[in-house]
C-alpha atoms as a PDB file:
ATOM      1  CA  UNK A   1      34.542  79.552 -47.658  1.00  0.00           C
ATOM      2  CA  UNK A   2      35.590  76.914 -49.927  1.00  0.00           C
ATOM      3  CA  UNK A   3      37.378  74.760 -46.885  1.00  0.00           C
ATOM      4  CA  UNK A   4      34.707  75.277 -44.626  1.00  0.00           C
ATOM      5  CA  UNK A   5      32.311  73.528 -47.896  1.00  0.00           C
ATOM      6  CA  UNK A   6      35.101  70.649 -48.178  1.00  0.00           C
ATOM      7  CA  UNK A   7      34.808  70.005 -44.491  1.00  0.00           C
ATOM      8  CA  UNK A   8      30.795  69.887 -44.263  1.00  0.00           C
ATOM      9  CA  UNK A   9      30.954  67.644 -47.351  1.00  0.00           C
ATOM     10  CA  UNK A  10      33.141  65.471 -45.667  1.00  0.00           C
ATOM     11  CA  UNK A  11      31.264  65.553 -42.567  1.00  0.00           C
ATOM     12  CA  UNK A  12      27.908  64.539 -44.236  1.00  0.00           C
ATOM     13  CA  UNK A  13      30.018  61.521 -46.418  1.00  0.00           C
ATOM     14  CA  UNK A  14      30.847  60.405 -42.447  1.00  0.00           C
ATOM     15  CA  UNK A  15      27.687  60.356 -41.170  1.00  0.00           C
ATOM     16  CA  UNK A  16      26.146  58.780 -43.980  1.00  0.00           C
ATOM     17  CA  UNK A  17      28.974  56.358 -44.414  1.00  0.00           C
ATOM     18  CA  UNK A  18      28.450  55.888 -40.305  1.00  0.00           C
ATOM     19  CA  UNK A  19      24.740  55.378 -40.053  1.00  0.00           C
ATOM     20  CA  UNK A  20      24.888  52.564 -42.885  1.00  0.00           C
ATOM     21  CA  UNK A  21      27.225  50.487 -40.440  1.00  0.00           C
ATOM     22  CA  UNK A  22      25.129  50.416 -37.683  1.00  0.00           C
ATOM     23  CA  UNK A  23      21.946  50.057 -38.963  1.00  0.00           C
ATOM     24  CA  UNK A  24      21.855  46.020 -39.311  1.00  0.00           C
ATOM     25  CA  UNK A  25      22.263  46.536 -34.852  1.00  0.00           C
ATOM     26  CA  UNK A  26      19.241  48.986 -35.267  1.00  0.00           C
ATOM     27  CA  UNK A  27      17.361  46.664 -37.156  1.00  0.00           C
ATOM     28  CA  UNK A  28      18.119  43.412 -34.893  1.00  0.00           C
ATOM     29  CA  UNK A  29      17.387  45.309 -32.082  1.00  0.00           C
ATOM     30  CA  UNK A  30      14.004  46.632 -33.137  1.00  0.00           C
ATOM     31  CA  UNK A  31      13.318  42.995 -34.375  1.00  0.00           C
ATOM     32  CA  UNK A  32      14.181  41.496 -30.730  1.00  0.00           C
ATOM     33  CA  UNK A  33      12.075  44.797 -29.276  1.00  0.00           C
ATOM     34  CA  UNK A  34       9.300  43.625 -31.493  1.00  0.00           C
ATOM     35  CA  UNK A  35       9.167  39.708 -30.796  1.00  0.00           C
ATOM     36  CA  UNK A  36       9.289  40.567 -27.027  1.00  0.00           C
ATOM     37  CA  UNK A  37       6.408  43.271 -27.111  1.00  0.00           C
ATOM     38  CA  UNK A  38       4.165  41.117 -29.976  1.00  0.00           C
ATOM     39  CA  UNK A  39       4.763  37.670 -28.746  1.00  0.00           C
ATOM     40  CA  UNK A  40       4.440  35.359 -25.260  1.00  0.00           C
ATOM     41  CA  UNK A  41       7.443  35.728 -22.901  1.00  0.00           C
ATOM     42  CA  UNK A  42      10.188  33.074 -23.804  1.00  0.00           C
ATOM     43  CA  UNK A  43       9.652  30.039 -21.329  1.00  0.00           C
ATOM     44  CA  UNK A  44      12.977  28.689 -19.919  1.00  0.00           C
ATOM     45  CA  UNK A  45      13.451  25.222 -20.813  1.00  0.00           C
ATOM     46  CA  UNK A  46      12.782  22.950 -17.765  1.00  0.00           C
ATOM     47  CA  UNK A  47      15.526  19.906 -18.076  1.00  0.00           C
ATOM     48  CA  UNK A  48      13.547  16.603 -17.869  1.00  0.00           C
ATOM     49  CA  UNK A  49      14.908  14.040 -14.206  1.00  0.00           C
ATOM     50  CA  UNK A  50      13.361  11.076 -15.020  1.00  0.00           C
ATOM     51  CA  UNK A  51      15.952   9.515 -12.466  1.00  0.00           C
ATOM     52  CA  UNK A  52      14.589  11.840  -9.738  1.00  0.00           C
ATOM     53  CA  UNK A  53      10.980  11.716 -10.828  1.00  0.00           C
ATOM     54  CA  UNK A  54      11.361   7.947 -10.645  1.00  0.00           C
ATOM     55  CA  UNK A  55      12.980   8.282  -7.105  1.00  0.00           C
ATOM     56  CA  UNK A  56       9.765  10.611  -5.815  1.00  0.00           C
ATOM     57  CA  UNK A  57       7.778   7.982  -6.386  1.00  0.00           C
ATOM     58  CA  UNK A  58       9.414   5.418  -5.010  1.00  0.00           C
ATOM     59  CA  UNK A  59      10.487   6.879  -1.608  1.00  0.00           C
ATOM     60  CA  UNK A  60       6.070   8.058  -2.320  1.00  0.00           C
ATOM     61  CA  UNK A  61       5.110   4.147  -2.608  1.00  0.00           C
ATOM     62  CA  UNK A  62       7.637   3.431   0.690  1.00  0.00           C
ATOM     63  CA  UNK A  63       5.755   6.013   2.781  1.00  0.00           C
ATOM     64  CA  UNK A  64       2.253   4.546   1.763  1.00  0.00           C
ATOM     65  CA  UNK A  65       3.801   1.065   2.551  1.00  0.00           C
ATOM     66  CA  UNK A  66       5.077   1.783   5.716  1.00  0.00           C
ATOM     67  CA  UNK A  67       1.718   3.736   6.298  1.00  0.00           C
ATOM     68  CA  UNK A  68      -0.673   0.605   5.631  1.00  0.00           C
ATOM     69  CA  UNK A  69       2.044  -1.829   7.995  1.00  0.00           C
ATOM     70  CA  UNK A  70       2.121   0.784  10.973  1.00  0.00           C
ATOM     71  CA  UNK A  71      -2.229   0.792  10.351  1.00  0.00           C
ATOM     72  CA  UNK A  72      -2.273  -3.373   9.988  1.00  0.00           C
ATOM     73  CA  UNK A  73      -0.135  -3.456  13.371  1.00  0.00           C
ATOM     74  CA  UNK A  74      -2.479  -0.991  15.527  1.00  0.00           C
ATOM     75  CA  UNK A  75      -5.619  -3.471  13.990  1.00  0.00           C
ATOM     76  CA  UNK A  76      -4.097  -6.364  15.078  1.00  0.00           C
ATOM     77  CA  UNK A  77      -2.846  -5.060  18.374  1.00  0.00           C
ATOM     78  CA  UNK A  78      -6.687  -4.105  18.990  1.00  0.00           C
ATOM     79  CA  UNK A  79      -7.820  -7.378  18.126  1.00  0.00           C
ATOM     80  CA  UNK A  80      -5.966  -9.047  20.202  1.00  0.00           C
ATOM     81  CA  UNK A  81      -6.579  -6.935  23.131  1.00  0.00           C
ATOM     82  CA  UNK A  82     -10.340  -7.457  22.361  1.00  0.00           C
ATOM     83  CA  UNK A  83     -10.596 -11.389  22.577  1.00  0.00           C
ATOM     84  CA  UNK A  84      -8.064 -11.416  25.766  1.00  0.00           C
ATOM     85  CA  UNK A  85     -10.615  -8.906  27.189  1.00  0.00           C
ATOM     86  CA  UNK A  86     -13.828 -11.261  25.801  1.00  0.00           C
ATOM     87  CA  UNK A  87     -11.686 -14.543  26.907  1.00  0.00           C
ATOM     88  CA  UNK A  88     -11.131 -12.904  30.725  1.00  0.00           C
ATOM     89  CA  UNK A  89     -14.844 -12.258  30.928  1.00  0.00           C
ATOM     90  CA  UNK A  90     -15.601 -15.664  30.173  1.00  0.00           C
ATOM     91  CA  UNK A  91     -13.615 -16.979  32.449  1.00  0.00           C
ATOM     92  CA  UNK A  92     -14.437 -14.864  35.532  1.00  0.00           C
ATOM     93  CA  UNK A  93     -17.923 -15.195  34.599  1.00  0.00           C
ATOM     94  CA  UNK A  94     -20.205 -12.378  33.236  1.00  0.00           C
ATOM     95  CA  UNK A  95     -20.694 -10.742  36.362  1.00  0.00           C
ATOM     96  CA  UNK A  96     -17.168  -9.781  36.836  1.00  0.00           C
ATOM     97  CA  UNK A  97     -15.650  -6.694  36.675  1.00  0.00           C
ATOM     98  CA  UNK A  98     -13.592  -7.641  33.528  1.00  0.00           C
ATOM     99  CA  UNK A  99     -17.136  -6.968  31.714  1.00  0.00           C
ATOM    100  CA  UNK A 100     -16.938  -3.150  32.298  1.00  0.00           C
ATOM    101  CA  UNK A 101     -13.937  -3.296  30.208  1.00  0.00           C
ATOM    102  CA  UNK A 102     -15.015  -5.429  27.301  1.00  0.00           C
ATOM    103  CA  UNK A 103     -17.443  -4.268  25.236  1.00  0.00           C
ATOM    104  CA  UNK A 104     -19.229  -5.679  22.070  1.00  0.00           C
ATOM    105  CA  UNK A 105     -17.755  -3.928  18.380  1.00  0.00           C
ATOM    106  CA  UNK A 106     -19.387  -5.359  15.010  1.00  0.00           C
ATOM    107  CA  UNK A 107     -15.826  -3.858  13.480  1.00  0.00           C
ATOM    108  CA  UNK A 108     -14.017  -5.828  15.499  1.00  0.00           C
ATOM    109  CA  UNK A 109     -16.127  -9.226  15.175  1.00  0.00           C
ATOM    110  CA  UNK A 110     -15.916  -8.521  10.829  1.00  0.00           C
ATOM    111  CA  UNK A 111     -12.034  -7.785  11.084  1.00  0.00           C
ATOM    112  CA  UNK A 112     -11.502 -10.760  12.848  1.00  0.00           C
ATOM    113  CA  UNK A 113     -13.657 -12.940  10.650  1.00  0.00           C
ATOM    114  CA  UNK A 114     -11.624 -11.714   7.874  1.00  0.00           C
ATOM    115  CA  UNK A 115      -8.630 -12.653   9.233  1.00  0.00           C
ATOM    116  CA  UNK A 116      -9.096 -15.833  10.718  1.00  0.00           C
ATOM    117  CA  UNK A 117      -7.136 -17.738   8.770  1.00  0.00           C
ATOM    118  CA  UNK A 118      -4.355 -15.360   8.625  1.00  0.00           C
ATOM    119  CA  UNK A 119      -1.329 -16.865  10.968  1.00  0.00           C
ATOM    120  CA  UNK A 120       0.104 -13.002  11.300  1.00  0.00           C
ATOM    121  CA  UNK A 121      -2.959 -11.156  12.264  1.00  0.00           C
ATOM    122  CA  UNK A 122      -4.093 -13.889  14.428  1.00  0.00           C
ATOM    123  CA  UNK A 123      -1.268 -15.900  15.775  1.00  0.00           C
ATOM    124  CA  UNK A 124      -1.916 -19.794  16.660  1.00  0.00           C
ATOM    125  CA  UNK A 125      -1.889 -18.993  20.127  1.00  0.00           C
ATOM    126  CA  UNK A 126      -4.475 -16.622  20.036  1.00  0.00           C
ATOM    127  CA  UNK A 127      -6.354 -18.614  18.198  1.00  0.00           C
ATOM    128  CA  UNK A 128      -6.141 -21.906  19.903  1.00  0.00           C
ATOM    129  CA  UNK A 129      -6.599 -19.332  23.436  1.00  0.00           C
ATOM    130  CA  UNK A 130      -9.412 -16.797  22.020  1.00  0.00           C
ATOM    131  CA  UNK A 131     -10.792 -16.458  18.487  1.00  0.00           C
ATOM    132  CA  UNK A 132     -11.822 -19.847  18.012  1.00  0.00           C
ATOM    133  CA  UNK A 133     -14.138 -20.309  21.048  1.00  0.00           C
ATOM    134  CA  UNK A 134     -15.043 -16.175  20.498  1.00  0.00           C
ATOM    135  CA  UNK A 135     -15.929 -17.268  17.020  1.00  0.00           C
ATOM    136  CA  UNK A 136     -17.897 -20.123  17.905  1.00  0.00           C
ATOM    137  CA  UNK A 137     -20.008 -17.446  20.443  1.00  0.00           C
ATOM    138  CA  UNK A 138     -21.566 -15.741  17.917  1.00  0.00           C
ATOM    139  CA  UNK A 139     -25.042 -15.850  16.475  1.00  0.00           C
ATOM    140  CA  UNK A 140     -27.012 -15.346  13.431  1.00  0.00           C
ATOM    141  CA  UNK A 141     -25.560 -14.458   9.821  1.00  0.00           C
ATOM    142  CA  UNK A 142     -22.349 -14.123  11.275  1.00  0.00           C
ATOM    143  CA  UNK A 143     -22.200 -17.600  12.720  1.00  0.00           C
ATOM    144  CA  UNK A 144     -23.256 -19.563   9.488  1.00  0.00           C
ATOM    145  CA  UNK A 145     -21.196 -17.463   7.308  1.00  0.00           C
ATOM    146  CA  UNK A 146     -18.304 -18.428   8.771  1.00  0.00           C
ATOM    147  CA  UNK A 147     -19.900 -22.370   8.816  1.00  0.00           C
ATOM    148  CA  UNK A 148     -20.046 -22.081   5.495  1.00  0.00           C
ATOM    149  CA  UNK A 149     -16.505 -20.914   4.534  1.00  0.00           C
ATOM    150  CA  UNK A 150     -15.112 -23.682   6.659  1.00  0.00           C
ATOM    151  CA  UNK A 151     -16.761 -26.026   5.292  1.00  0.00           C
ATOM    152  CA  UNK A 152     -15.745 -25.068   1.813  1.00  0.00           C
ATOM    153  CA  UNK A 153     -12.325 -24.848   2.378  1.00  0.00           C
ATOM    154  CA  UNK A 154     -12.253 -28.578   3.941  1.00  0.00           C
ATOM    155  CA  UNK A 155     -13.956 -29.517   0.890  1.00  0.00           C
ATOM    156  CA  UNK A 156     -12.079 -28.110  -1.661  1.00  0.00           C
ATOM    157  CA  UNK A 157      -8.363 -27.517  -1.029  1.00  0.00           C
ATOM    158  CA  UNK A 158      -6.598 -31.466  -1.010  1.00  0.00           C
ATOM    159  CA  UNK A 159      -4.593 -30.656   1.422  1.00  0.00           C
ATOM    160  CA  UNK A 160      -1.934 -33.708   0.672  1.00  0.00           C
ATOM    161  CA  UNK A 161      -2.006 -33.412  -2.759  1.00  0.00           C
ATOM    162  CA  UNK A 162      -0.963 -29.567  -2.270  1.00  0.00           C
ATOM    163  CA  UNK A 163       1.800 -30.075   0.223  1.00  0.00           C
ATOM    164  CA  UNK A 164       2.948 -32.586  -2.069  1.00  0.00           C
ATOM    165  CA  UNK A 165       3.005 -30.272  -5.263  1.00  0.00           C
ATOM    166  CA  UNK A 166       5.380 -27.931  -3.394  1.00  0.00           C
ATOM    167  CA  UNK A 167       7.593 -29.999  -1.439  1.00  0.00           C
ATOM    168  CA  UNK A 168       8.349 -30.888  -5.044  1.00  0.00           C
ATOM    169  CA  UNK A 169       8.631 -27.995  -6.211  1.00  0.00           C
ATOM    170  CA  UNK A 170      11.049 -27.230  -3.051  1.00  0.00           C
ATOM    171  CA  UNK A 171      13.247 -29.322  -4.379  1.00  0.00           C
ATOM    172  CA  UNK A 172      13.368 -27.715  -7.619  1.00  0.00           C
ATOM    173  CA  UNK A 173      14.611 -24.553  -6.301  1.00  0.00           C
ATOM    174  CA  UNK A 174      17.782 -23.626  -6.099  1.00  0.00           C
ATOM    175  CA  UNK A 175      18.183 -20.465  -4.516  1.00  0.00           C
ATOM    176  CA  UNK A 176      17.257 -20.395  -0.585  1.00  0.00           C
ATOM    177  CA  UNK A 177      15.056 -17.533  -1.004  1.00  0.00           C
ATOM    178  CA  UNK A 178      12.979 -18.971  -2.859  1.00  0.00           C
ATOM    179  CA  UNK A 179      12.926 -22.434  -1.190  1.00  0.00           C
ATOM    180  CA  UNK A 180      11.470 -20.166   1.715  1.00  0.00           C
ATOM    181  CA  UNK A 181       8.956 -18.679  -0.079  1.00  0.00           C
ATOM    182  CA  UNK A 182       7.846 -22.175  -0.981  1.00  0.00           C
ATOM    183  CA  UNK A 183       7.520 -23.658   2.809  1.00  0.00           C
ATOM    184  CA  UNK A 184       6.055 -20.138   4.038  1.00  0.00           C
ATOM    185  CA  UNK A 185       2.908 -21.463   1.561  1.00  0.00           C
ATOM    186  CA  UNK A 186       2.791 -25.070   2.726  1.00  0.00           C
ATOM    187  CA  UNK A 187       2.889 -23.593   6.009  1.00  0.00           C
ATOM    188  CA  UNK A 188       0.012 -21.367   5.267  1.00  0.00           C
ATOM    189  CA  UNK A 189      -2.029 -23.866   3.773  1.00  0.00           C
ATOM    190  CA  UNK A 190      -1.505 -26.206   6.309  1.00  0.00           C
ATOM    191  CA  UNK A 191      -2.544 -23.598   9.030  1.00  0.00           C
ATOM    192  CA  UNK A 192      -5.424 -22.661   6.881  1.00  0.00           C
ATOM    193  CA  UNK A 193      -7.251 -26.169   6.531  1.00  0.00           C
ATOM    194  CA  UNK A 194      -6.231 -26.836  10.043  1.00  0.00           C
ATOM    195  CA  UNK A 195      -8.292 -24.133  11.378  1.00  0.00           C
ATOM    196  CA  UNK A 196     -11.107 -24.350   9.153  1.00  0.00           C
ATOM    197  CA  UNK A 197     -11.474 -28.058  10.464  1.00  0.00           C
ATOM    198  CA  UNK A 198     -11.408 -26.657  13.816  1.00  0.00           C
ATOM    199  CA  UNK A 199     -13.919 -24.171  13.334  1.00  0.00           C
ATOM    200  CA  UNK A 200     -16.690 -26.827  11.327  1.00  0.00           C
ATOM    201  CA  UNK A 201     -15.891 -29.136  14.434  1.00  0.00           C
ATOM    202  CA  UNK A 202     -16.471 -26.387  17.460  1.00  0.00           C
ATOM    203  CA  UNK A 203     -19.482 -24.835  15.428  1.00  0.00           C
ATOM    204  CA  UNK A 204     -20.768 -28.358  15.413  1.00  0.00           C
ATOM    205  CA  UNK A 205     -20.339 -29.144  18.911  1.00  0.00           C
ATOM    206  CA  UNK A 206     -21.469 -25.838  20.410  1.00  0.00           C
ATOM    207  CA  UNK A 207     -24.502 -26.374  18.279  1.00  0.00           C
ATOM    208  CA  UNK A 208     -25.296 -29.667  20.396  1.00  0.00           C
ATOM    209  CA  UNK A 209     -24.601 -27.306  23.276  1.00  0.00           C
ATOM    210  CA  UNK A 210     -26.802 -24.798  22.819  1.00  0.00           C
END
């Protein structure tokens, strides 16, 4: 009887001695149990790309370039194939059977106004060939809009002194880049006072016409 007491007593001592060892595991674990059932999930951190994000949106601004080109290109093609169309009609006389396949467009008339003076959209051939004289064909608002733009830009751009100012400035450049950039605008400039004095003339002269 008395070793059968020594061995429960020791056996208790054990268990005792047992539980306070792993009761710092019980208690973390009831404390992780408890944050997970209490609180909001644990969000995984997202790592930050700015490199990438940066990348998106410029391959993003590309594809909107490249979207807005392949758009100017189909306006301009239309354009043109609208004044040869108007310019064949004339020329056969409005009985012909180039009229069935020109017809009238207030969008197209306003684009080309817009772009009159630009030597991309509307190339000096076509312009010396068809949007001058189709320019000089309309009526109305239109007509002394148009009048009136020319006229200002004779007036106000100097067109020497402005060639002048950047074939100096030319000069001053050093890299050929930029000495491009430089004759592209006296280029433009040129072309632009050019055909505005072209237009105020033909307005002017189909006016006496008419």
């Amino acid at each position: 009887y008395s070793i059968y007491i020594l061995r429960l007593t020791l056996h208790l001592v054990w268990r005792n001695t047992h539980n306070k060892m792993s009761m710092p595991d019980v208690i973390e674990l009831s404390s992780s149990d408890e944050d997970s059932d209490n609180g909001a999930p644990k969000r995984k951190k997202q790592h930050r790309d700015p490199a990438g994000k940066q990348e998106r949106k410029r391959a993003r601004k590309q594809r909107e370039a490249e979207k807005l080109l392949l758009e100017k290109k189909e306006r301009i093609r239309s354009a043109k194939k609208y004044l040869r169309r108007w310019k064949a009609m004339q020329d056969q006389g409005k009985e012909s059977e180039n009229k069935s396949n020109w017809k009238f467009s207030k969008a197209q008339q306003n684009w080309i106004e817009r772009n009159i003076y630009d030597r991309k959209a509307i190339p000096k051939s076509l312009f010396a060939d068809c949007a001058l004289a189709y320019l000089c064909s309309t009526k109305g608002q239109s007509r002394e809009r148009m009048r009136e733009q020319a006229a200002t830009i004779v007036r106000t751009i100097s067109l020497d002194e402005k060639v002048s100012a950047l074939e100096k400035e030319k000069e001053e450049k050093t890299a050929e880049e930029e000495k491009q950039k430089v004759e592209s605008e006296i280029k433009r400039i040129r072309s632009k006072y050019k055909r505005a004095e072209k237009l105020v003339e033909q307005l002017a002269k189909s006016d006496t016409e008419t």
